[in-house]
PDB file of N, CA and C in Angstrom:
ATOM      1  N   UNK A   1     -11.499   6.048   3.729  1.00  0.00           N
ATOM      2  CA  UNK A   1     -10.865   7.031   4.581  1.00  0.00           C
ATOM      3  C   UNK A   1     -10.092   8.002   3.705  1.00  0.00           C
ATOM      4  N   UNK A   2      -9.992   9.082   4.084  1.00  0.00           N
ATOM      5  CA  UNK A   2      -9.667  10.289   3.139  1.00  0.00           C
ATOM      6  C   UNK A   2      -8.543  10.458   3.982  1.00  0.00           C
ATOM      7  N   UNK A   3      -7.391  11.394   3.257  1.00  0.00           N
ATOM      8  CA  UNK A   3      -6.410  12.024   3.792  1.00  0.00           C
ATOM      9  C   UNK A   3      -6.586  12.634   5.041  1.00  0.00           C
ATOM     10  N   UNK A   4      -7.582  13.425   5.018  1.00  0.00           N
ATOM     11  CA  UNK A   4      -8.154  14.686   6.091  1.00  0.00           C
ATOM     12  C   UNK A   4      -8.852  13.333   7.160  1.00  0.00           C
ATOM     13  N   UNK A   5      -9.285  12.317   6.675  1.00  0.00           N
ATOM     14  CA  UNK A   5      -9.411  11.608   8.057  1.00  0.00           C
ATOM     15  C   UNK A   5      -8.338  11.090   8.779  1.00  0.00           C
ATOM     16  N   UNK A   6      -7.449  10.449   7.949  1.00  0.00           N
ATOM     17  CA  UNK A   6      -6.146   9.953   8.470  1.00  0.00           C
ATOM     18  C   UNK A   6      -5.394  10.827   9.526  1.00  0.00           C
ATOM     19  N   UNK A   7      -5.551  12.345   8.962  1.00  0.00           N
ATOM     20  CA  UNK A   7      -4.584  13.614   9.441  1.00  0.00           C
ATOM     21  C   UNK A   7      -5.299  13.520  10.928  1.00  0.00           C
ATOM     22  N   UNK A   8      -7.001  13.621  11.226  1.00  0.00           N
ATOM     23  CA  UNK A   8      -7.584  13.467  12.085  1.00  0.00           C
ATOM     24  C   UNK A   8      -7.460  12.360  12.952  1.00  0.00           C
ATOM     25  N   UNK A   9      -6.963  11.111  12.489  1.00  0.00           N
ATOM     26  CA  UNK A   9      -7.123   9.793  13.743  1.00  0.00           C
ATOM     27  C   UNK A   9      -5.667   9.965  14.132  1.00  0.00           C
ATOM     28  N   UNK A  10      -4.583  10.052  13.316  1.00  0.00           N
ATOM     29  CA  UNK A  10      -3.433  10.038  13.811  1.00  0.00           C
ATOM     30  C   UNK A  10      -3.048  11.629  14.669  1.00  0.00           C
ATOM     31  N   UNK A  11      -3.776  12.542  14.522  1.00  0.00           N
ATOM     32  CA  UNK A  11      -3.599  13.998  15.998  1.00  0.00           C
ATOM     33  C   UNK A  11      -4.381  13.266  17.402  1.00  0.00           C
ATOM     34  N   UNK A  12      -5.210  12.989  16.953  1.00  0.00           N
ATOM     35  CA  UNK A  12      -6.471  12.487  17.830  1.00  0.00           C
ATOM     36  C   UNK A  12      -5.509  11.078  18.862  1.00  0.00           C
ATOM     37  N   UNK A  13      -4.767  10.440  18.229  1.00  0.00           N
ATOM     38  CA  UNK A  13      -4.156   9.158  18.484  1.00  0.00           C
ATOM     39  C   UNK A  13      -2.679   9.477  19.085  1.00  0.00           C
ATOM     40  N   UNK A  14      -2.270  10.351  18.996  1.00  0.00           N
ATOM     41  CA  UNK A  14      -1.186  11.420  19.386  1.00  0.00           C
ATOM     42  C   UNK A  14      -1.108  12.025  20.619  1.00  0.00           C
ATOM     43  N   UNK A  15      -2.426  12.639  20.845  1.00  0.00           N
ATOM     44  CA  UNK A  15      -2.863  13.228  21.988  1.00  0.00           C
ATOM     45  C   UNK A  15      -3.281  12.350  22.735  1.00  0.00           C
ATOM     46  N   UNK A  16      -3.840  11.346  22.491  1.00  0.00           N
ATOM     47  CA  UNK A  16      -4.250  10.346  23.932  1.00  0.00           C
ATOM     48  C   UNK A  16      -3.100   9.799  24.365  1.00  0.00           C
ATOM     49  N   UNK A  17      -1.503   9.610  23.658  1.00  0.00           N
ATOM     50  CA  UNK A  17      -0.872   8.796  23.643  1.00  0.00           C
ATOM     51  C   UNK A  17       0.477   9.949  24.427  1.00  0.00           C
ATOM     52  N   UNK A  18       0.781  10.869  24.128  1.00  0.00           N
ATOM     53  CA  UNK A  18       1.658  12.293  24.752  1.00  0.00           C
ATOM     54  C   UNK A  18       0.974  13.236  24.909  1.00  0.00           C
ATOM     55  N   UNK A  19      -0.546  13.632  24.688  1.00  0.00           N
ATOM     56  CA  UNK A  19      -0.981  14.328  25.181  1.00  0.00           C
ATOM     57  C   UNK A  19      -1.147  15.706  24.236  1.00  0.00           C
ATOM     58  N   UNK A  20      -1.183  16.907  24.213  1.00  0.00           N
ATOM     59  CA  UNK A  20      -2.125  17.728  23.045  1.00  0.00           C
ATOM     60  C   UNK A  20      -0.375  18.681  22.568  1.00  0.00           C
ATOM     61  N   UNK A  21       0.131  17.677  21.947  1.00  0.00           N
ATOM     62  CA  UNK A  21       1.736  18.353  21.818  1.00  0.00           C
ATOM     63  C   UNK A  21       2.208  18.988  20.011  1.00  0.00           C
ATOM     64  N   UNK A  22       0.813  18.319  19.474  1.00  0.00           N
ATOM     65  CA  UNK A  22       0.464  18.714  17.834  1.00  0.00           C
ATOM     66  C   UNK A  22      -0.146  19.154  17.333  1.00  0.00           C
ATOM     67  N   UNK A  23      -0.218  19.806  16.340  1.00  0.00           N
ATOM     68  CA  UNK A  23      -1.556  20.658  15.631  1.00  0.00           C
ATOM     69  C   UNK A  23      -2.365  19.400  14.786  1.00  0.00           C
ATOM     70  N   UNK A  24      -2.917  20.096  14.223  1.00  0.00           N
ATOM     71  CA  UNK A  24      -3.953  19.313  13.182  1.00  0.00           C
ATOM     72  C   UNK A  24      -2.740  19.350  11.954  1.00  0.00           C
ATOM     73  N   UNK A  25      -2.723  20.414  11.898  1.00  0.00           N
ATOM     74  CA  UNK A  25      -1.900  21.884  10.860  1.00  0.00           C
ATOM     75  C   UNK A  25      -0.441  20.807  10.445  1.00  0.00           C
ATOM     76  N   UNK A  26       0.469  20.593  11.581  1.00  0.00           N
ATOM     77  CA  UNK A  26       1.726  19.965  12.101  1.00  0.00           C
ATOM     78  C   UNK A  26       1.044  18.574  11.555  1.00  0.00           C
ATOM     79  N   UNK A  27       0.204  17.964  11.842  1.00  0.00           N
ATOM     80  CA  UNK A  27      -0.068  16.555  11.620  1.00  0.00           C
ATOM     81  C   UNK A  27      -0.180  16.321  10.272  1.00  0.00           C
ATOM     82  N   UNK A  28      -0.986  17.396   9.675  1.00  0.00           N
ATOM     83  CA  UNK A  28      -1.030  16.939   7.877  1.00  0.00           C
ATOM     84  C   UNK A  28       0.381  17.127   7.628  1.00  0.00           C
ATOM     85  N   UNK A  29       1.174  18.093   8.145  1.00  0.00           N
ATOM     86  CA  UNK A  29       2.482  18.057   7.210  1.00  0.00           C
ATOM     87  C   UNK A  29       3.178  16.774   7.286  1.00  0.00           C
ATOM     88  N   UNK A  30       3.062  16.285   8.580  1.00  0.00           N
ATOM     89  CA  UNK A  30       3.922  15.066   8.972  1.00  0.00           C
ATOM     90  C   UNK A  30       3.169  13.768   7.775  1.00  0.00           C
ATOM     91  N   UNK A  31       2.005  13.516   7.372  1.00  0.00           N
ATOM     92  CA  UNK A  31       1.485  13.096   6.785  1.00  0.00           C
ATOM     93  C   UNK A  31       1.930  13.251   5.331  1.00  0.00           C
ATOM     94  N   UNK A  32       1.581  14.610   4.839  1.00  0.00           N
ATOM     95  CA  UNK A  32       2.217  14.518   3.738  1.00  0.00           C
ATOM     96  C   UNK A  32       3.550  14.463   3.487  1.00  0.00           C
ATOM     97  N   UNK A  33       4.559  14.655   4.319  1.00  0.00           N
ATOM     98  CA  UNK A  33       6.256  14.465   4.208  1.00  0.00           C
ATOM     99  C   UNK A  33       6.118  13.068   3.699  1.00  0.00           C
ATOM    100  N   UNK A  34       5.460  12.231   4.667  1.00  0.00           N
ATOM    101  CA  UNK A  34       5.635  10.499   4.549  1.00  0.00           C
ATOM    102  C   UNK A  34       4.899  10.022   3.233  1.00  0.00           C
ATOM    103  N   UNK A  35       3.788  10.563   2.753  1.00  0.00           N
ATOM    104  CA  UNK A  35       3.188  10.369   1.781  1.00  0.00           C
ATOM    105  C   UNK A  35       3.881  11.088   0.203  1.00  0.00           C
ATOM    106  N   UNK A  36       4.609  12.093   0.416  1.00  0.00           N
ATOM    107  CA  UNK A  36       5.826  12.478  -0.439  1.00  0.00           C
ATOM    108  C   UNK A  36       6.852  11.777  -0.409  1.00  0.00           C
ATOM    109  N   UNK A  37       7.778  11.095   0.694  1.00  0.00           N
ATOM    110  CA  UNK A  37       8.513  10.260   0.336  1.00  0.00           C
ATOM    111  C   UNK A  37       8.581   9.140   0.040  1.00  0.00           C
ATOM    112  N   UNK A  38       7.413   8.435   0.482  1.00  0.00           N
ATOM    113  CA  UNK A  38       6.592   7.088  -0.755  1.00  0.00           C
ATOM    114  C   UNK A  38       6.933   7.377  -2.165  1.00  0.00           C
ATOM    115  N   UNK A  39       6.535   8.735  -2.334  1.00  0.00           N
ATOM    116  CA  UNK A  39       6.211   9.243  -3.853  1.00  0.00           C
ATOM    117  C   UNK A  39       7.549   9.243  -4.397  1.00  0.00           C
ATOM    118  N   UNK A  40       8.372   9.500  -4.120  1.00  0.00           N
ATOM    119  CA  UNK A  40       9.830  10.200  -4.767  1.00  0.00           C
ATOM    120  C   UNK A  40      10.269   8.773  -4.328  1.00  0.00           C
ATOM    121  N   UNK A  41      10.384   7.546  -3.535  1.00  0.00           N
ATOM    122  CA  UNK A  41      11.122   6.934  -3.570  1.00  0.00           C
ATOM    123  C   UNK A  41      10.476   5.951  -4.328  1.00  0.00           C
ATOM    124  N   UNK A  42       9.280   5.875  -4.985  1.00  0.00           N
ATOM    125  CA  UNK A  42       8.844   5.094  -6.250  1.00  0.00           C
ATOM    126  C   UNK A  42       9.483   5.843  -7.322  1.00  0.00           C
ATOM    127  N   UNK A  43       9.507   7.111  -7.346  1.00  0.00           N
ATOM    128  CA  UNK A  43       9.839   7.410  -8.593  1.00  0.00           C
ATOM    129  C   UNK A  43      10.950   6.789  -8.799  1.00  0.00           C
ATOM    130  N   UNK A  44      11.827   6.649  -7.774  1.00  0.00           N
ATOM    131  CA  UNK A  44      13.587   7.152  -8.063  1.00  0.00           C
ATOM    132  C   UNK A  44      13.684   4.927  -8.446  1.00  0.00           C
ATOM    133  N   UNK A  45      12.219   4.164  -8.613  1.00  0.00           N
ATOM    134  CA  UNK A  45      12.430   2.738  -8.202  1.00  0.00           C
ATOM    135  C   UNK A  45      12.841   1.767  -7.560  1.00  0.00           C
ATOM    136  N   UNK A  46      12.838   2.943  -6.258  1.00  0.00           N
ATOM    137  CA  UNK A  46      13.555   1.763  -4.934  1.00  0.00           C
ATOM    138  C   UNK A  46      11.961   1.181  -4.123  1.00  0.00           C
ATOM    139  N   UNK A  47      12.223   0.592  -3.430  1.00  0.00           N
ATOM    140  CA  UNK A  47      10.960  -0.170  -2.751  1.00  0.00           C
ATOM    141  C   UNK A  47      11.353   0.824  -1.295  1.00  0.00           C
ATOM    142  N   UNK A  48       9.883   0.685  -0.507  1.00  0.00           N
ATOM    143  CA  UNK A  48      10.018   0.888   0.618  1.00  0.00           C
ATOM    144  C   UNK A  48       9.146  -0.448   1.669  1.00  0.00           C
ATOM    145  N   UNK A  49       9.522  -0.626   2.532  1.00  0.00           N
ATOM    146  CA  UNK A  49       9.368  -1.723   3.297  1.00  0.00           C
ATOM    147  C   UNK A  49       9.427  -0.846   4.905  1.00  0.00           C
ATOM    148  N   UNK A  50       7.590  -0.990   5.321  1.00  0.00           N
ATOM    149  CA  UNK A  50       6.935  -0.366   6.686  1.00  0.00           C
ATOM    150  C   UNK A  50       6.997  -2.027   7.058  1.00  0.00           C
ATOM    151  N   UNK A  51       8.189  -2.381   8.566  1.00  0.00           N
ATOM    152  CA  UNK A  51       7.749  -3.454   9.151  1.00  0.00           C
ATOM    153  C   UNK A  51       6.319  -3.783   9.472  1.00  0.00           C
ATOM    154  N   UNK A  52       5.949  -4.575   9.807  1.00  0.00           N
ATOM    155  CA  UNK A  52       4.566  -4.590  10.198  1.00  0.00           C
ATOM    156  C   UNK A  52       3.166  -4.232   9.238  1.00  0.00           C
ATOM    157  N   UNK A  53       3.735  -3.428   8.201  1.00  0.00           N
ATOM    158  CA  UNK A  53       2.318  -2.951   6.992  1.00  0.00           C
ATOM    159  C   UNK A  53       2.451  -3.791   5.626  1.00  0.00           C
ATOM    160  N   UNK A  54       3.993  -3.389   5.562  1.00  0.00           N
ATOM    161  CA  UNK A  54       4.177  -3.894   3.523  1.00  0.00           C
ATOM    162  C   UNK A  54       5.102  -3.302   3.242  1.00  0.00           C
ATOM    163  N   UNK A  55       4.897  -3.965   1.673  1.00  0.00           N
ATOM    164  CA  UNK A  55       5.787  -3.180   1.144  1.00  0.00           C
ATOM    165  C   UNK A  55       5.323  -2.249  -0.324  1.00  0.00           C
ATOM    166  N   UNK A  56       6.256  -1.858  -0.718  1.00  0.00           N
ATOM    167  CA  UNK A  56       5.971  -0.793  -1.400  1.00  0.00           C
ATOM    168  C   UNK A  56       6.947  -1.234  -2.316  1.00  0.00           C
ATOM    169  N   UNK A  57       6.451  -1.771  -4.119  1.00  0.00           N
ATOM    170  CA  UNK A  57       7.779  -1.995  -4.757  1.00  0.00           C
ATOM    171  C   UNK A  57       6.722  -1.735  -6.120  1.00  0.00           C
ATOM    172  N   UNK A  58       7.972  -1.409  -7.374  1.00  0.00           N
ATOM    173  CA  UNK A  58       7.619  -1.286  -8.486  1.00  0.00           C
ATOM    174  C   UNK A  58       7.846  -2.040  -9.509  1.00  0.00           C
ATOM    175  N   UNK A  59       6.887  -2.619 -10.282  1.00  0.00           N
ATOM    176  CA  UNK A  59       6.374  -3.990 -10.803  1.00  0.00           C
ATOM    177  C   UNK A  59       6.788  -3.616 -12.332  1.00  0.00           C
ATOM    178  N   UNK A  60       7.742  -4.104 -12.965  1.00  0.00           N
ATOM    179  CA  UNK A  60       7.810  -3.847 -14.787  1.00  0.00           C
ATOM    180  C   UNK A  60       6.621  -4.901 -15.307  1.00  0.00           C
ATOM    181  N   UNK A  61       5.676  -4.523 -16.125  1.00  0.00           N
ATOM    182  CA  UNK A  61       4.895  -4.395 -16.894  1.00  0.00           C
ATOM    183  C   UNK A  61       5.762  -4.654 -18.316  1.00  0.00           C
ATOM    184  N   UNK A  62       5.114  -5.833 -18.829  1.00  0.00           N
ATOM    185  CA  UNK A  62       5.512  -6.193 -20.193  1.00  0.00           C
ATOM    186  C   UNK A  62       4.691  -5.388 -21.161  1.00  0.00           C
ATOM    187  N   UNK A  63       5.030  -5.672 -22.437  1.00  0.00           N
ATOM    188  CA  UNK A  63       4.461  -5.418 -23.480  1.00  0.00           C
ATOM    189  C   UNK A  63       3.262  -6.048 -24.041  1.00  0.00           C
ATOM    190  N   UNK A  64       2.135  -5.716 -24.507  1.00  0.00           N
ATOM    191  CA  UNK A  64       1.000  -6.836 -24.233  1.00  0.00           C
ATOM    192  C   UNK A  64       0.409  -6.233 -25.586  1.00  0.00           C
ATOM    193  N   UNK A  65      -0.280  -7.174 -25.938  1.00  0.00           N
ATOM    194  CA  UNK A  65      -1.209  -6.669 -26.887  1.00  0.00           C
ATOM    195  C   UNK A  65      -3.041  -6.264 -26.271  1.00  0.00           C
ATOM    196  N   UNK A  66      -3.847  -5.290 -26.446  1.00  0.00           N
ATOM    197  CA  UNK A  66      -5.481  -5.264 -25.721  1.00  0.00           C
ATOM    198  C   UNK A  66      -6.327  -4.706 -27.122  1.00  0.00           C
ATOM    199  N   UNK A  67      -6.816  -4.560 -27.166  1.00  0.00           N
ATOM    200  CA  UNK A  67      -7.968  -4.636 -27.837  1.00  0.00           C
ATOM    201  C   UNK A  67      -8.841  -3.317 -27.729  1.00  0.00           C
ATOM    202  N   UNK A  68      -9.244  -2.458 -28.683  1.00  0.00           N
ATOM    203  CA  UNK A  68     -10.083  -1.091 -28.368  1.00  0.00           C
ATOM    204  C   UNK A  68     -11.092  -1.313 -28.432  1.00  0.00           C
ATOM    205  N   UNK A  69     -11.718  -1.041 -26.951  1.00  0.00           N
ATOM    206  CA  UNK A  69     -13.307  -1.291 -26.669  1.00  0.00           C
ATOM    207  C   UNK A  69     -14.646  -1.105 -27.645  1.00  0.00           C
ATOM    208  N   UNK A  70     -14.354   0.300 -28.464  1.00  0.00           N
ATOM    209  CA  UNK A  70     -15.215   0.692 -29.262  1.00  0.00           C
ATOM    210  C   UNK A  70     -15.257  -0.150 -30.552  1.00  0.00           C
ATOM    211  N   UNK A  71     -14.175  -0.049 -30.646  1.00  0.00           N
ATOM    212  CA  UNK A  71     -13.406  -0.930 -32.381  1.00  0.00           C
ATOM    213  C   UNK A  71     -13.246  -2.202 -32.394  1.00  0.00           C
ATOM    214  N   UNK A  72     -12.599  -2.729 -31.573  1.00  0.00           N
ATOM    215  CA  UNK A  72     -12.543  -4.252 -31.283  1.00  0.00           C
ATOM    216  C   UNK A  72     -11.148  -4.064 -31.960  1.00  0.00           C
ATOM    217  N   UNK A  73     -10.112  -3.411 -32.748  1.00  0.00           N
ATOM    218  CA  UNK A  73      -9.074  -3.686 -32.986  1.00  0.00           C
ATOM    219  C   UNK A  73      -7.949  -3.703 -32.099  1.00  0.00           C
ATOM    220  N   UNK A  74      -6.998  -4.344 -32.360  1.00  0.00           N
ATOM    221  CA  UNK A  74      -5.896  -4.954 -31.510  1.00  0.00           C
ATOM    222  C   UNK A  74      -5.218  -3.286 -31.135  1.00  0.00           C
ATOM    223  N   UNK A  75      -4.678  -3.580 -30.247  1.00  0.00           N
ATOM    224  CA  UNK A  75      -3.829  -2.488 -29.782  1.00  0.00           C
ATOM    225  C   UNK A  75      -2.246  -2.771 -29.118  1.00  0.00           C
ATOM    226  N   UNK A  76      -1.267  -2.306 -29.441  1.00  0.00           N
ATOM    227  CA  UNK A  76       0.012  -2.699 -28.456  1.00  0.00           C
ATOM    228  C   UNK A  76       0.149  -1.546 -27.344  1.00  0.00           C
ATOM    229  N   UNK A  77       0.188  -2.591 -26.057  1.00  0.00           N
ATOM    230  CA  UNK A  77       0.015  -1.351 -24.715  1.00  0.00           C
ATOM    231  C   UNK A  77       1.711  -1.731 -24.500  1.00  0.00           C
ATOM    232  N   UNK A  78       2.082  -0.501 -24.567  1.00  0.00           N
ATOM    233  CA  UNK A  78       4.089  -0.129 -24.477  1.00  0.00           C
ATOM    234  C   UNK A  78       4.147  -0.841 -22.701  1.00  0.00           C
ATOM    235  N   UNK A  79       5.309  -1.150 -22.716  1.00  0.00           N
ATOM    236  CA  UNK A  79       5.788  -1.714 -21.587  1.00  0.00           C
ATOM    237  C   UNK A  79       5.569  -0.548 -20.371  1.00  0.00           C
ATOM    238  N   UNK A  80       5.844  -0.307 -19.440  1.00  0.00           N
ATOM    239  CA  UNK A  80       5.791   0.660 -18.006  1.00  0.00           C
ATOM    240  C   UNK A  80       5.964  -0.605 -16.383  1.00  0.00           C
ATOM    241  N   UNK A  81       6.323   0.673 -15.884  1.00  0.00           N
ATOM    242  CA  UNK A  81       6.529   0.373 -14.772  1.00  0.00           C
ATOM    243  C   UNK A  81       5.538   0.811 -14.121  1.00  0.00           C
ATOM    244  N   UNK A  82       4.658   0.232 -12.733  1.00  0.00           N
ATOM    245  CA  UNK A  82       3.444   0.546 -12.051  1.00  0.00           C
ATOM    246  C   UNK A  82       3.864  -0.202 -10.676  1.00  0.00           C
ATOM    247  N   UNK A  83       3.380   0.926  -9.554  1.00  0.00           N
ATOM    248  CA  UNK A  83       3.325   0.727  -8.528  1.00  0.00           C
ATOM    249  C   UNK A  83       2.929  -0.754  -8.202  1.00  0.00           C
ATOM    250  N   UNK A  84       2.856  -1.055  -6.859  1.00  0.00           N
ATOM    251  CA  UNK A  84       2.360  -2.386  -6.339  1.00  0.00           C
ATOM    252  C   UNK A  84       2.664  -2.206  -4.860  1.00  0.00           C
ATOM    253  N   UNK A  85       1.602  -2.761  -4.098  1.00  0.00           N
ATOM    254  CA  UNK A  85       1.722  -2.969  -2.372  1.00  0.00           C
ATOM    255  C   UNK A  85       1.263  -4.366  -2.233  1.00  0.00           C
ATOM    256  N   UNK A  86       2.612  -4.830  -1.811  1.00  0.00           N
ATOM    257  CA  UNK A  86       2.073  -6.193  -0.792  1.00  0.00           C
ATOM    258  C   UNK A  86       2.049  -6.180   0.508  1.00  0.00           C
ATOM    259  N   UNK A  87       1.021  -6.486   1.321  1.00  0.00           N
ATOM    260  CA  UNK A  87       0.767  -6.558   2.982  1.00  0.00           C
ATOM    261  C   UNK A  87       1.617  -7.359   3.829  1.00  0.00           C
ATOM    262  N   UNK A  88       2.020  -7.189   4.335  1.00  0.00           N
ATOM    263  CA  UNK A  88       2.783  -7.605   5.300  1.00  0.00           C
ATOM    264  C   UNK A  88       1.246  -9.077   5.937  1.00  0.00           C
ATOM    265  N   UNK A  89       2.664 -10.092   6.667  1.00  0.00           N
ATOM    266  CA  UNK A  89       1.232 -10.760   7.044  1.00  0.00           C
ATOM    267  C   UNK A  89       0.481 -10.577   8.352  1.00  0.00           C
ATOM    268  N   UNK A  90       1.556  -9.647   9.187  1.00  0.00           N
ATOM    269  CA  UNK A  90       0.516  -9.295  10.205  1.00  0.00           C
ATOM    270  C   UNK A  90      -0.733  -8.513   9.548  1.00  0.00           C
ATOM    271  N   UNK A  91      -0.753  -7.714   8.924  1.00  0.00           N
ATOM    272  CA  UNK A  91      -2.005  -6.587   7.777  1.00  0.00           C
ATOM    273  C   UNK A  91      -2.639  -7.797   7.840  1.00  0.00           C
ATOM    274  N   UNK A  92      -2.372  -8.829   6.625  1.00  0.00           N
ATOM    275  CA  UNK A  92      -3.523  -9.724   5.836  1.00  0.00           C
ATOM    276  C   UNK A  92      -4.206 -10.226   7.511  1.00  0.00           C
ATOM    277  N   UNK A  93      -3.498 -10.897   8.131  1.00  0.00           N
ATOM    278  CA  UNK A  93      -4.252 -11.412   9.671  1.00  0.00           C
ATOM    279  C   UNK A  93      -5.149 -10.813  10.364  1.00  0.00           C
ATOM    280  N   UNK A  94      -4.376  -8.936  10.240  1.00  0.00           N
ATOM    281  CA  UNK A  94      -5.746  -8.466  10.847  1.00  0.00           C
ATOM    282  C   UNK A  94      -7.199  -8.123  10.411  1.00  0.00           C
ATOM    283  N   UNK A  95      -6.569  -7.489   8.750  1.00  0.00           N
ATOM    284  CA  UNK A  95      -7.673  -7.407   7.836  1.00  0.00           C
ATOM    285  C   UNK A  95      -9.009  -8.868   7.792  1.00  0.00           C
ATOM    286  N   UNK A  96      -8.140 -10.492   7.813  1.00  0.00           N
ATOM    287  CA  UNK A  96      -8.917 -11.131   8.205  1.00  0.00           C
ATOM    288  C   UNK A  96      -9.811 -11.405   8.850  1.00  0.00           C
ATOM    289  N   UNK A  97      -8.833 -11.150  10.049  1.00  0.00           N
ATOM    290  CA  UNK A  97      -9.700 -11.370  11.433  1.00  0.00           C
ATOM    291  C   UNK A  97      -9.263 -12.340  12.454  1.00  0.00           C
ATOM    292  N   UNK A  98      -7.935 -12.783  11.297  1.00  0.00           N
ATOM    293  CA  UNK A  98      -7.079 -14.232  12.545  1.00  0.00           C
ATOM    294  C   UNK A  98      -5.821 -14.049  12.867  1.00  0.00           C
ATOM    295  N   UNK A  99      -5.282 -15.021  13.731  1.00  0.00           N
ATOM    296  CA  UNK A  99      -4.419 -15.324  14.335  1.00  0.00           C
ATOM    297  C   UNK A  99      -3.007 -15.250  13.166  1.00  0.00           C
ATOM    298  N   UNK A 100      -1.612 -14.769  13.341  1.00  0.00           N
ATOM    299  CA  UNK A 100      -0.763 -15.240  11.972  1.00  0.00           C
ATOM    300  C   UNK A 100      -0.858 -16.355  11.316  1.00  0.00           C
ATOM    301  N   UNK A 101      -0.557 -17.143  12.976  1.00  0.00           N
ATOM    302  CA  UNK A 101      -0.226 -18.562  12.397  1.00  0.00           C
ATOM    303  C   UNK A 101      -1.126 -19.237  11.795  1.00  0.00           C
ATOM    304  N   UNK A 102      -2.421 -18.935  11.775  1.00  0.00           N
ATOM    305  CA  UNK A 102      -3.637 -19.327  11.236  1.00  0.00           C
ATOM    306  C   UNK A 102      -3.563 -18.817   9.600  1.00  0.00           C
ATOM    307  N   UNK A 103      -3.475 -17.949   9.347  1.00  0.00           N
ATOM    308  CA  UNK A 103      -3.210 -17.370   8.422  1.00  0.00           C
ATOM    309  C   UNK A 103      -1.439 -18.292   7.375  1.00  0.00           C
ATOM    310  N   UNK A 104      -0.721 -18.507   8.483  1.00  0.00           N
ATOM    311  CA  UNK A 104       0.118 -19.967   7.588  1.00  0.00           C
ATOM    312  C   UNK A 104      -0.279 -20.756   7.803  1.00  0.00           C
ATOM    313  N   UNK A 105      -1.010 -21.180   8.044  1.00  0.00           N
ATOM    314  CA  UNK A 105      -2.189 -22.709   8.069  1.00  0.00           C
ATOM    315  C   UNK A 105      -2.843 -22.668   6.574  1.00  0.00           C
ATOM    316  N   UNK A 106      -3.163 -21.728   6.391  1.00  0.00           N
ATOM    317  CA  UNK A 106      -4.563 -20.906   5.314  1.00  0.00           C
ATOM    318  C   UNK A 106      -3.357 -21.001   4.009  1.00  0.00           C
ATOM    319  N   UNK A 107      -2.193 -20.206   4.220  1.00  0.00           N
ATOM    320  CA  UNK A 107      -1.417 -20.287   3.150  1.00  0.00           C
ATOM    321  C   UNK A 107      -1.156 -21.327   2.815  1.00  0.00           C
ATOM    322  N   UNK A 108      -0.743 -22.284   3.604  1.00  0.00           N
ATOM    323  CA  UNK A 108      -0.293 -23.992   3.226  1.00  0.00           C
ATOM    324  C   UNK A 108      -0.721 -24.571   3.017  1.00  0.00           C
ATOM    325  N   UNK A 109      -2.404 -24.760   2.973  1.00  0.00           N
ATOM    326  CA  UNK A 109      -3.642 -25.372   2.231  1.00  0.00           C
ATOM    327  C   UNK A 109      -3.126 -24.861   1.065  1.00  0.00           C
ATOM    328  N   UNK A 110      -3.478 -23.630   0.985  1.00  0.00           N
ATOM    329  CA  UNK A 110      -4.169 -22.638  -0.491  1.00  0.00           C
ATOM    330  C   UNK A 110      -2.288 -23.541  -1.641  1.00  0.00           C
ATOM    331  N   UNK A 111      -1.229 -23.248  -1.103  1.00  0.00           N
ATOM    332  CA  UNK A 111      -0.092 -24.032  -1.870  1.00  0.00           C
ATOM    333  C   UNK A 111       0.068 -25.604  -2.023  1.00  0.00           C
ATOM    334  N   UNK A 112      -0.447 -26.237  -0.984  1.00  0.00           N
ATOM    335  CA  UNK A 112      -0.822 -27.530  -1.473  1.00  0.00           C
ATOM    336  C   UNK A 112      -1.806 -28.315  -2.152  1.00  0.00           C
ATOM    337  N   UNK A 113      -2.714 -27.458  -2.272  1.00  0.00           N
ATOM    338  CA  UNK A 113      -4.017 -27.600  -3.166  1.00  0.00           C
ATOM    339  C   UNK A 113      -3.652 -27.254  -4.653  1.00  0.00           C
ATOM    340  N   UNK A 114      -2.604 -25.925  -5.344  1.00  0.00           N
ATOM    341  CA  UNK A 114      -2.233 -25.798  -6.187  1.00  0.00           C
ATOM    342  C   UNK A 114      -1.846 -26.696  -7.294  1.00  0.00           C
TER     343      UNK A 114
END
């Protein structure tokens, strides 16, 4: 799904729901405001947390040593900070296809099997 589809299901999802009160035009901006303040509030390294979706937090990255594909010699990759999204578990349930609590059923195997 592309931006320009998103901009499209959420006008489209708008209007069935209050009726034809937005543009297309109005909808990308509202889109990109929210998709800009994701952006600036990773930069600034705060997390954001959508009840119901995830979260949004930034992961420090150690110092590692990798290897150059062509060369095979060692390389040191400098430490950084990199995005990360974890799903909320209603997301993982639906993405599944189950029930929550099924889904902590699923988790409490998968940790007692560990």
């Amino acid at each position: 799904m592309t931006k320009a589809d998103l901009v499209e299901r959420v006008t489209t999802q708008i209007a069935q729901t209050a009726g034809p009160m937005i543009s297309k035009k109005d909808c990308a901006r509202v889109v990109d405001a929210f998709l800009d303040a994701i952006k600036e509030a990773l930069h600034e390294q705060k997390n954001i947390e959508v009840r119901g979706f995830g979260t949004f937090k930034i992961r420090h990255r150690k110092t590692r040593m990798a290897r150059n594909p062509r060369t095979g010699s060692p390389v040191e990759v400098s430490a950084r900070p990199v995005p990360v999204f974890k799903p909320s578990k209603e997301l993982r349930a639906l993405v599944a296809g189950v029930e929550e609590h099924e889904l902590d059923d699923l988790d409490s195997v998968r940790v007692s099997k560990a």
